[in-house]
Protein backbone atom coordinates (compact mmCIF):
# COMPACT_ATOMS: atom_id res chain seq x y z
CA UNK A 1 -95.97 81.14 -15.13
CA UNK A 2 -92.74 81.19 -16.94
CA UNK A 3 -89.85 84.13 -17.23
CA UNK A 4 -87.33 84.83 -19.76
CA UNK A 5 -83.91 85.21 -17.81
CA UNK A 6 -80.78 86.64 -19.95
CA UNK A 7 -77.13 86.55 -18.73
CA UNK A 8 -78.72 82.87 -16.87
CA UNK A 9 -75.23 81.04 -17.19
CA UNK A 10 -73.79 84.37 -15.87
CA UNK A 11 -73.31 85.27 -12.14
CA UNK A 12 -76.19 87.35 -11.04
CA UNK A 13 -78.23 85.46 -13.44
CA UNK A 14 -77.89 82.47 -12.51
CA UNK A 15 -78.86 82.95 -9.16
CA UNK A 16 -81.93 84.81 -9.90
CA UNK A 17 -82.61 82.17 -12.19
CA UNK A 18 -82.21 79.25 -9.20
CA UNK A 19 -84.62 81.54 -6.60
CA UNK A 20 -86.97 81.94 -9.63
CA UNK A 21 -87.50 77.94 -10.12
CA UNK A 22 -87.73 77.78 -6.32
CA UNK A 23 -90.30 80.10 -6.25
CA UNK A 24 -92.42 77.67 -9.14
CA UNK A 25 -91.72 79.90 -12.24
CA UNK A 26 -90.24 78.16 -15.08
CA UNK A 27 -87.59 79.42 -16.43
CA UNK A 28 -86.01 79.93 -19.81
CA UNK A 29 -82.30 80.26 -19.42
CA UNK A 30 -80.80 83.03 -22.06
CA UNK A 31 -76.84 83.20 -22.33
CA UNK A 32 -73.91 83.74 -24.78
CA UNK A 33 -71.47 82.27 -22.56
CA UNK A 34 -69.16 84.61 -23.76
CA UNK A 35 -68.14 85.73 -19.84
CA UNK A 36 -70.77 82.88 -18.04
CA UNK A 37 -70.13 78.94 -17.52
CA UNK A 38 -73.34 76.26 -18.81
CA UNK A 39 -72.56 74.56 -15.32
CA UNK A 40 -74.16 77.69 -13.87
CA UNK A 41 -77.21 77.04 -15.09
CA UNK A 42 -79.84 75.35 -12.39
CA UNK A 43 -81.42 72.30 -13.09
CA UNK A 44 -84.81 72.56 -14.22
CA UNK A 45 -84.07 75.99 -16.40
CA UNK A 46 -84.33 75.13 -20.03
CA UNK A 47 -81.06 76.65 -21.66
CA UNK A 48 -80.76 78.57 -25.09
CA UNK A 49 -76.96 79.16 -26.06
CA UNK A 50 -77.56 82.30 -27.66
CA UNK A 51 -76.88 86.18 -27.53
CA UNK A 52 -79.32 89.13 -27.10
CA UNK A 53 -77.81 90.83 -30.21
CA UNK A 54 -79.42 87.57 -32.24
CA UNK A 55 -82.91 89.36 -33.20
CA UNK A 56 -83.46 86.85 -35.06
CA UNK A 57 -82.81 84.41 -32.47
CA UNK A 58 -85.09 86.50 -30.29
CA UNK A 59 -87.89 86.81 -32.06
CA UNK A 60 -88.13 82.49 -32.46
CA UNK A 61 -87.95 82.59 -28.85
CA UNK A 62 -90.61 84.36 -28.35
CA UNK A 63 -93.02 83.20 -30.66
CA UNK A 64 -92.10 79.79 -29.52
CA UNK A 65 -92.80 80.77 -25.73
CA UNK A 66 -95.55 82.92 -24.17
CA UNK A 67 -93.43 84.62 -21.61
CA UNK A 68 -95.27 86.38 -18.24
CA UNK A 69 -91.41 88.31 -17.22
CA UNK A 70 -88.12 89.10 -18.67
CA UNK A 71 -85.15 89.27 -16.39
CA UNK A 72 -82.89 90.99 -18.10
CA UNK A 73 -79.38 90.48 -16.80
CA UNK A 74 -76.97 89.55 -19.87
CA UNK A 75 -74.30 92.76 -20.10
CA UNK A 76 -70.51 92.98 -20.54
CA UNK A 77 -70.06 94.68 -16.84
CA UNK A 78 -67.15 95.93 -17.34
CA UNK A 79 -67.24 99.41 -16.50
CA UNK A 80 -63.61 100.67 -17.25
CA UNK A 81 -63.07 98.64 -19.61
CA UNK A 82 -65.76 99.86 -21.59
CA UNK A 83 -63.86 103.03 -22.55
CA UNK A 84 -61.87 101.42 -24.77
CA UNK A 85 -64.65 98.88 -26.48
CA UNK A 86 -67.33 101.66 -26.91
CA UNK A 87 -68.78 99.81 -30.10
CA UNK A 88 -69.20 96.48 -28.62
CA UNK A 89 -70.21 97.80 -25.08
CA UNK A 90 -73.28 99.76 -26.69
CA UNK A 91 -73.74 96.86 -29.45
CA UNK A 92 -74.50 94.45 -26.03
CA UNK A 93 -75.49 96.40 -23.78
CA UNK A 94 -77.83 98.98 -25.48
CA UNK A 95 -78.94 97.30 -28.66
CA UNK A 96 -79.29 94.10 -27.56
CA UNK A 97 -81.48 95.50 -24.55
CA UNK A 98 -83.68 96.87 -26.74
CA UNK A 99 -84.64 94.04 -29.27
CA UNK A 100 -85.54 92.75 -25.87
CA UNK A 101 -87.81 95.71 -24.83
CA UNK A 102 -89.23 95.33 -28.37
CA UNK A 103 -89.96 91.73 -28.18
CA UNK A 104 -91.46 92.93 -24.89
CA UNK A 105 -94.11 94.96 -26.14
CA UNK A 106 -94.94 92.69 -28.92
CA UNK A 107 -95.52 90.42 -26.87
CA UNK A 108 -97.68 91.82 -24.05
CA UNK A 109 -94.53 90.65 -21.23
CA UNK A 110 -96.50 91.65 -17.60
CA UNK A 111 -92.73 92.81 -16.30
CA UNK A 112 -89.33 93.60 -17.67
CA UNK A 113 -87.10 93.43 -15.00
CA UNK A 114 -83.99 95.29 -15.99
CA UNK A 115 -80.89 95.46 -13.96
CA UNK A 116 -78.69 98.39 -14.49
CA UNK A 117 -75.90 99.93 -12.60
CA UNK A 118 -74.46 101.92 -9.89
CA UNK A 119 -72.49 103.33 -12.60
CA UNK A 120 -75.58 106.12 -13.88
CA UNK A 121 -74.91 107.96 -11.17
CA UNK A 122 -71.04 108.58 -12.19
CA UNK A 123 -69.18 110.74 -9.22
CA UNK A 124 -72.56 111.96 -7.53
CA UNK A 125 -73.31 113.32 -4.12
CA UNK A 126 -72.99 110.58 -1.64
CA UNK A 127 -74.58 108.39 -0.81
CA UNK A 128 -76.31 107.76 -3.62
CA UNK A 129 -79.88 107.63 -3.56
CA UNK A 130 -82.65 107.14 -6.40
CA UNK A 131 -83.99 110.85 -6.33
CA UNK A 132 -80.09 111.92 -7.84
CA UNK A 133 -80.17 113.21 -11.67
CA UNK A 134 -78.18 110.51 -13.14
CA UNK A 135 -74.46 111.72 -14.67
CA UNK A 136 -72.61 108.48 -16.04
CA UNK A 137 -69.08 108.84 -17.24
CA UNK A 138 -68.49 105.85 -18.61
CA UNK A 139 -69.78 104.01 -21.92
CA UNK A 140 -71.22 101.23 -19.48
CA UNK A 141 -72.65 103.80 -17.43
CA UNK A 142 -73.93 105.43 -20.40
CA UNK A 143 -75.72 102.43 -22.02
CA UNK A 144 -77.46 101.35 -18.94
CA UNK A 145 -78.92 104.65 -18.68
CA UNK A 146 -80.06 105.20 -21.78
CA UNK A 147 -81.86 101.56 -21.20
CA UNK A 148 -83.57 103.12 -17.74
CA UNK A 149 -85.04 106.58 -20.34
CA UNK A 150 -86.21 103.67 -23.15
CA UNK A 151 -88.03 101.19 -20.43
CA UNK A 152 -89.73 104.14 -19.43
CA UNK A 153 -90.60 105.62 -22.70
CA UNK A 154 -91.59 102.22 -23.83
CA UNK A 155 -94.29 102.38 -20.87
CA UNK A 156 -95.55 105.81 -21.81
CA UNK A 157 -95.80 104.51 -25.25
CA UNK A 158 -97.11 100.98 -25.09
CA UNK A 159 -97.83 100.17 -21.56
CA UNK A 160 -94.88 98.00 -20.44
CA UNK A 161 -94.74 97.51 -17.02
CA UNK A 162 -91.26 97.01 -15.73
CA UNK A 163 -88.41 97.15 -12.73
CA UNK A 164 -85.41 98.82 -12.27
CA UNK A 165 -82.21 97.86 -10.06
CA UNK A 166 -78.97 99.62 -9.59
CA UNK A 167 -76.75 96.80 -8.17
CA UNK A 168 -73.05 97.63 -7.13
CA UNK A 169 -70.22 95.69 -6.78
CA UNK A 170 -71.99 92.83 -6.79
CA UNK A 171 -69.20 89.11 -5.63
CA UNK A 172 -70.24 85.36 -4.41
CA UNK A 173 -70.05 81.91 -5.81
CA UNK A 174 -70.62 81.77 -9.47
CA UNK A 175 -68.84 85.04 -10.37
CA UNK A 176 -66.44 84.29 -13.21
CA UNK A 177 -62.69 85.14 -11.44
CA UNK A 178 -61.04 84.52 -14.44
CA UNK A 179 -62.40 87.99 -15.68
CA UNK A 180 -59.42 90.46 -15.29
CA UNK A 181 -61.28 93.87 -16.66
CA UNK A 182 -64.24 93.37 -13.81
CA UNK A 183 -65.10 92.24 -10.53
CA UNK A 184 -62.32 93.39 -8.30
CA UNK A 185 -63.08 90.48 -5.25
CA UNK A 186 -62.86 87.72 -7.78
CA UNK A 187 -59.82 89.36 -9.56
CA UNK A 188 -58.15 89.22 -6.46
CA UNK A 189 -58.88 85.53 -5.50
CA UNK A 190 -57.37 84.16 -8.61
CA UNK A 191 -54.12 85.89 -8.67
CA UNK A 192 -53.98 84.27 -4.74
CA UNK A 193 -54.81 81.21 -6.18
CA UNK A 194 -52.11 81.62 -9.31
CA UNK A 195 -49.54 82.96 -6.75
CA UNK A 196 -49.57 86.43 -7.95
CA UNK A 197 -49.80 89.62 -6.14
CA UNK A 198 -52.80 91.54 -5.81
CA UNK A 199 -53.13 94.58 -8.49
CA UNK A 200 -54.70 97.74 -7.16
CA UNK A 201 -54.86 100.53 -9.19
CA UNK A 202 -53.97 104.00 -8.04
CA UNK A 203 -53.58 104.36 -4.00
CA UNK A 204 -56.27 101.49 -3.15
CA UNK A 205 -58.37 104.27 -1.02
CA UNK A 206 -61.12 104.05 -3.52
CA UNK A 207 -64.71 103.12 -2.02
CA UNK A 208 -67.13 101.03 -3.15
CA UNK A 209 -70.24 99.03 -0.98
CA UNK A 210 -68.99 95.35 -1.86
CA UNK A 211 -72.25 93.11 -1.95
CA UNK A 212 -72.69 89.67 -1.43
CA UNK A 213 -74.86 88.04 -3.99
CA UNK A 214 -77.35 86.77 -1.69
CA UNK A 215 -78.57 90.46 -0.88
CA UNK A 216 -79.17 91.29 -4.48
CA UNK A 217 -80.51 87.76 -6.40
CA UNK A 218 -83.30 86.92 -4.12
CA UNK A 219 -85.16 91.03 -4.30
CA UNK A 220 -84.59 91.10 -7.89
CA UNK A 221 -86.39 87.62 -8.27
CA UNK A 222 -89.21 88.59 -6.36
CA UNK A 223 -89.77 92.10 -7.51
CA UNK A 224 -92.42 90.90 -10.04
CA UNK A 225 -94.95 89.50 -7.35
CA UNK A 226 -94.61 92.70 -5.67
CA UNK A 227 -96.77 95.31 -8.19
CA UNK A 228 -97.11 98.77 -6.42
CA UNK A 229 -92.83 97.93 -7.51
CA UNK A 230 -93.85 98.56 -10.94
CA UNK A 231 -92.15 101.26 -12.95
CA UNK A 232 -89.62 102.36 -9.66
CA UNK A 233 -85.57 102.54 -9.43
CA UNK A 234 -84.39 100.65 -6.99
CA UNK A 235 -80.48 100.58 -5.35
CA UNK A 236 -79.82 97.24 -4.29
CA UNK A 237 -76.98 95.75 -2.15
CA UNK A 238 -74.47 96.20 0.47
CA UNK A 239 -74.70 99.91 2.72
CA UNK A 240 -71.17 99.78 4.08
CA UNK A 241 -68.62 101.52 2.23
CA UNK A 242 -65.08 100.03 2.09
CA UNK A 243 -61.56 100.85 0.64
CA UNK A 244 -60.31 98.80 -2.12
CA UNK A 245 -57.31 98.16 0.36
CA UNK A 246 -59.17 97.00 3.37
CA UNK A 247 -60.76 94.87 0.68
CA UNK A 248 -57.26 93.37 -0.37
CA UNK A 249 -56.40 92.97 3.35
CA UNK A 250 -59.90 90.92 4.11
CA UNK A 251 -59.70 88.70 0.69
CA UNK A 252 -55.95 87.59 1.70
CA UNK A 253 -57.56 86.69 5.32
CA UNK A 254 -60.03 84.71 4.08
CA UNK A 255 -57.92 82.80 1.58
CA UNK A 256 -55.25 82.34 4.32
CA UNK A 257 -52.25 84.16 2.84
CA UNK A 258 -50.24 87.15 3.94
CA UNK A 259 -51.24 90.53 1.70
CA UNK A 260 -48.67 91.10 -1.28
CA UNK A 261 -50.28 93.81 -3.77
CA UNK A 262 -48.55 95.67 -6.39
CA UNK A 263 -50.12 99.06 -7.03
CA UNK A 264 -50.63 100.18 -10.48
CA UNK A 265 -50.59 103.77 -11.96
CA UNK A 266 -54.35 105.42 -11.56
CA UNK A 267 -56.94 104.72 -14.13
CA UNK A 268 -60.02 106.83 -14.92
CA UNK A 269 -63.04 106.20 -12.80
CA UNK A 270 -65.42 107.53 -10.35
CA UNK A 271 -63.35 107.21 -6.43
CA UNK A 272 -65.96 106.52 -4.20
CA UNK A 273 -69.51 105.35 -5.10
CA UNK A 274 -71.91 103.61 -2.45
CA UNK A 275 -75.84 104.67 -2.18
CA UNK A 276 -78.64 104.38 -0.04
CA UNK A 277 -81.04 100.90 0.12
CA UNK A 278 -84.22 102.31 2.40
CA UNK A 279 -86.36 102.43 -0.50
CA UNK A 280 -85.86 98.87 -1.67
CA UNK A 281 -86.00 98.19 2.12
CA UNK A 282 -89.42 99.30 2.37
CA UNK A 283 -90.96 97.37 -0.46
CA UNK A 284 -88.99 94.24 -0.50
CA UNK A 285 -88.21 93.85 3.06
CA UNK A 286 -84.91 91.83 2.86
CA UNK A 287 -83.86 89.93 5.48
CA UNK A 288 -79.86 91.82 7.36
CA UNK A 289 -77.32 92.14 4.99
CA UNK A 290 -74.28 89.36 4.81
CA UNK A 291 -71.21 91.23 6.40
CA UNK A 292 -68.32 91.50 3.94
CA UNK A 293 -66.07 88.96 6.64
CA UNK A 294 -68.85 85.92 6.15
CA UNK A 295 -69.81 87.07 2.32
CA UNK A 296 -65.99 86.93 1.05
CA UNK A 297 -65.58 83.88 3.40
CA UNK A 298 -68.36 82.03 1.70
CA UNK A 299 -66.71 83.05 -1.99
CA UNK A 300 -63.67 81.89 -0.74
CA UNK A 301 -64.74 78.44 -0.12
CA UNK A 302 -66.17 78.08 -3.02
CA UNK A 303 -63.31 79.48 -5.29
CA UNK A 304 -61.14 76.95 -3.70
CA UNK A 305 -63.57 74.33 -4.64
CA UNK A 306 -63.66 75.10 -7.87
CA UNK A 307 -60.25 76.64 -8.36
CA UNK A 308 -58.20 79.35 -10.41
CA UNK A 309 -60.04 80.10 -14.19
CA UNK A 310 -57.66 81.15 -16.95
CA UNK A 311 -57.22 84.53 -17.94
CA UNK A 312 -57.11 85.95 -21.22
CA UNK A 313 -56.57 89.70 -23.25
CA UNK A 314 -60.28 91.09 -24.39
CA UNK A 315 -59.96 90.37 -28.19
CA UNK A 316 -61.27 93.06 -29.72
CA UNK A 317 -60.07 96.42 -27.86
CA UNK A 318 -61.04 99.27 -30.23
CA UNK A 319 -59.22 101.91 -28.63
CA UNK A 320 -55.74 100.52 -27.40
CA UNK A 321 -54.57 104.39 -25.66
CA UNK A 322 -54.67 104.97 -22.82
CA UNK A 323 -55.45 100.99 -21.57
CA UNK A 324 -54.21 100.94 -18.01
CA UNK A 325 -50.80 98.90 -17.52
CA UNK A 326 -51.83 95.41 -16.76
CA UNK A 327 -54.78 95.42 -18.94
């Protein structure tokens, strides 16, 4: 049995690759490392340094292996960002998801497993749950929808079987902190770590369910041995909804310093976004969830393991007004 898993040097990927390998399914390790680390990869994944946008690339791949899944995780996740890099946000995250559908159906793949995003729902009725019309507002949003209507066309059409997961705020060990347009937990470790005050944008009384890695990885990884799965939507992660300013107050806590945040002018995105996980609950049966204290306490250790990455300005912003201050 062997999967294809993009986005495998990334963070969610990586760790759906490692339960994957555990589980006796070898795995071939897809990534760009344009936003992941090689060191992520587990041992025993065979690694191919290369991008979903490389059809070319692709299509040797899959001649060269008969794979039984695809996980597809490799995306540029960052959702506000993605407002002002609409070409390369749909050039990654659209097209390069479908050359993988394609290769998919060529190919006779049992299960695409595609993970999308909180973000379809844009500023829905709360909490969110599966049955909601989707109404993204952002490019990201956008493109990971528009993958969700192709999957399923791609079934009507030609029979492909596959998975769908709406993670959210997704943090944990492997997450790449030195990332300042995404993943708020990890942006706030390294400025601790770099001596620099937390940056919260607008009034920090935005909500989001932060979840800890180990509630998402292991369901997506199994999803393909569970079958009457097959062509659903499924929210997975944390239920509790939190501001981003108790979220500032608990990261300083765990990294043992007193709470210094600067807040930035407002930028434009959806204020409070959490859904509903009964429906993954009752096919997956997940074991509790990790409470935000212990999850944020295990990232912490490991950050300070592995210590502060270097930041850098996204190279090619198409659209430079309107970029939040900071950014």
């Amino acid at each position: 049995m062997k999967a294809l898993v993009t986005g495998a040097a990334g963070f969610i990927g990586s760790h759906v690759a490692r339960h994957l390998l555990d589980s006796g399914v070898e795995v071939v390790a897809l990534d760009d490392l344009s936003g992941g680390y090689r060191e992520n990869v587990p041992a025993g994944a065979h690694f191919v340094h290369a991008s979903v946008t490389d059809h070319r690339r692709l299509k040797a791949l899959f001649e060269e292996h008969t794979f039984d899944y695809v996980y597809h995780l490799a995306a540029y996740a960052a959702e506000g960002l993605s407002h002002f890099i609409r070409r390369y946000n749909y050039e990654t995250n659209l097209i390069g998801s479908i050359n993988l559908i394609n290769l998919s159906v060529l190919h006779e793949v049992k299960c695409f497993v595609f993970t999308s995003s909180i973000a379809v729902y844009g500023a829905n009725q709360l909490p969110m749950t599966e049955s909601l019309i989707p109404q993204p507002e952002d490019p990201y949003g956008i493109s990971k929808y528009a993958v969700e209507l192709d999957l399923r066309a791609a079934h009507e059409m030609f029979g492909l079987q596959y998975i769908i997961f709406r993670p959210h705020n997704v943090y944990g060990e492997h997450q790449n902190i030195g990332d300042k347009y995404r993943n708020v937990i990890g942006i706030f470790m390294n400025q601790i770590l770099n001596g620099q005050p937390l940056t919260v944008f607008g009034d920090g009384e935005q909500t989001r369910a932060f979840s800890y890695i180990d509630d998402v990885a292991p369901v997506i990884a199994k999803s393909v041995f569970v079958e009457h799965a097959y062509g659903e939507v499924f929210n997975v992660g944390a239920d509790q909804p939190y501001t981003v300013n108790q979220l500032a107050h608990e990261v300083c806590r765990a990294m043992g310093v007193k709470p210094n945040i600067n807040y930035l002018p407002a930028r434009n995105e959806v204020k409070h976004a959490f859904s509903t996980h009964e429906k993954a609950r009752a096919y997956f049966d997940p074991p509790p969830p990790v409470s935000l204290e212990e999850g944020i306490a295990r990232m912490a250790a490991w950050v300070n393991r592995v210590g502060s990455r270097k930041t850098s300005d996204f190279a090619a912003i198409e659209i430079p007004r309107g970029l939040p201050a900071g950014w």
